[in-house]
Protein backbone atom coordinates (compact mmCIF):
# COMPACT_ATOMS: atom_id res chain seq x y z
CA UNK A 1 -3.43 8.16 14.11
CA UNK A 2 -2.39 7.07 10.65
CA UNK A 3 1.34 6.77 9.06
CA UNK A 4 1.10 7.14 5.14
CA UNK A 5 2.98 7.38 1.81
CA UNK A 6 6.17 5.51 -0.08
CA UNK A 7 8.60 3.02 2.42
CA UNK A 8 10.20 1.91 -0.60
CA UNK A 9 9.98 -1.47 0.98
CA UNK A 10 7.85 -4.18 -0.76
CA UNK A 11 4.99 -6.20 1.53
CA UNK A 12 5.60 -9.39 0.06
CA UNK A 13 9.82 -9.17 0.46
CA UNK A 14 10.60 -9.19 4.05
CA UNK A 15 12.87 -5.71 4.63
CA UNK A 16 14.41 -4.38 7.59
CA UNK A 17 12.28 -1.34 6.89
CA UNK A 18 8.69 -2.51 6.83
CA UNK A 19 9.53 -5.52 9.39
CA UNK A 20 10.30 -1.96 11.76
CA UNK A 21 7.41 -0.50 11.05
CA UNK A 22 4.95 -2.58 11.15
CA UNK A 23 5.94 -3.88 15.11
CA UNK A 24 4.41 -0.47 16.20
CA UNK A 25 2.13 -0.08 13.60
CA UNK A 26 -0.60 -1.89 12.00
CA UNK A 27 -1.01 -2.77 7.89
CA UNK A 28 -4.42 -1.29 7.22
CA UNK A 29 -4.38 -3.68 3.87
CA UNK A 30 -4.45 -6.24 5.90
CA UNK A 31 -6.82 -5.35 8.64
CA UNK A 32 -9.36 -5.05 5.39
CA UNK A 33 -11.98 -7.04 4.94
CA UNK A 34 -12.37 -6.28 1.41
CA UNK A 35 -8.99 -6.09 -0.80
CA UNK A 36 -7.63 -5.92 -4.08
CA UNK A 37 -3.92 -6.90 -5.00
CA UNK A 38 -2.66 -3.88 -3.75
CA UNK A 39 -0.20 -2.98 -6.03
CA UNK A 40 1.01 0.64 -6.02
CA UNK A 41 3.55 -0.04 -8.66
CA UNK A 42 2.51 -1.81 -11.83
CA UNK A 43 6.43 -2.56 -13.31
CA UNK A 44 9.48 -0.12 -13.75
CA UNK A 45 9.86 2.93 -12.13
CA UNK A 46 12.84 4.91 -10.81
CA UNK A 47 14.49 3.17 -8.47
CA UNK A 48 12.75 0.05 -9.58
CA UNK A 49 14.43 -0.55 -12.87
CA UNK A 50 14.75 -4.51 -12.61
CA UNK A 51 10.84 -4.77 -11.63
CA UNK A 52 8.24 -6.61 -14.25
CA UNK A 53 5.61 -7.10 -11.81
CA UNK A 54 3.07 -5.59 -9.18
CA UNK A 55 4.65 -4.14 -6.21
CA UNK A 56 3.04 -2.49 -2.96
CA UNK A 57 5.39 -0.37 -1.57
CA UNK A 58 2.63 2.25 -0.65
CA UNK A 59 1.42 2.37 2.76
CA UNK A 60 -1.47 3.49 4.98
CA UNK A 61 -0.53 2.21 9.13
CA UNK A 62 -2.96 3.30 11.65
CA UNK A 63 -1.39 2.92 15.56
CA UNK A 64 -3.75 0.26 16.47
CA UNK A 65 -6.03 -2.31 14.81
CA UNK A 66 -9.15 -0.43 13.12
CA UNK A 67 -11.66 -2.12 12.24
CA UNK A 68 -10.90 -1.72 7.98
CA UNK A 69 -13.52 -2.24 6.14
CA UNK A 70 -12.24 -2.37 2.48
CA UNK A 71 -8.62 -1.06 0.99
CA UNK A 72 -8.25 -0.15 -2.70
CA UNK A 73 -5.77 1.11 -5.37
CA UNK A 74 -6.76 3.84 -7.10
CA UNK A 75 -5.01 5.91 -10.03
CA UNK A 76 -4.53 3.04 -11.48
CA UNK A 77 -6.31 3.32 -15.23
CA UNK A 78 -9.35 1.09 -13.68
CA UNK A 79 -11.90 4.23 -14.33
CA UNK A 80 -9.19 7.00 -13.26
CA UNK A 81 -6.38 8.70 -14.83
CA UNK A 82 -2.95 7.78 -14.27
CA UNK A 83 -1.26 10.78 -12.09
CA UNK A 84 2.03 9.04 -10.85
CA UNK A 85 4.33 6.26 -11.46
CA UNK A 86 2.58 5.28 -7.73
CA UNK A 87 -1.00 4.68 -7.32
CA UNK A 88 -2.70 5.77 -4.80
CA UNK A 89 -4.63 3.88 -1.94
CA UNK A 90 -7.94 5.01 -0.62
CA UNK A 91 -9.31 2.72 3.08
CA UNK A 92 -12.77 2.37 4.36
CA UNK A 93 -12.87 3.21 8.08
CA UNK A 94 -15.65 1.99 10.22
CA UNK A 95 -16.70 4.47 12.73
């Protein structure tokens, strides 16, 4: 089972909301093997005024440790169009 989208909560800040989360749940960025920077959020958004720098408040949690192959940003203006002020994140399951 997987638990997906915006927590609003940034991975490298420790928050009541993703410290909640992520004792049930597991950080499929981090099970990967293969990663970029993971940044959902390149600077300013709504809600976000004051940021100036990568953020990854975007999410994919599977309920137990899957084997992950790679995690990536995507949306992002690396070879694909800009459809948000989030990126989106695409995982590599193994089977």
């Amino acid at each position: 089972m997987f638990l997906l989208g915006d927590f609003n909560n940034p991975a490298h800040i420790k928050q009541e909301g993703y410290e909640l989360v992520t004792q049930n749940w597991f950080d499929t960025y981090h099970l990967a093997a293969q990663k970029d920077t993971g940044f959902t959020v390149a600077d300013a958004i709504d809600g976000w005024s004051e940021n100036q720098s990568g953020l990854r408040i975007d999410y994919i949690f599977a309920n137990q440790p899957v084997k992950t192959i790679s995690s990536q940003v995507i949306f992002n203006d690396n070879n694909e169009p800009i459809i948000s002020d989030h990126f989106g994140i695409v995982v590599e399951i193994a089977d």
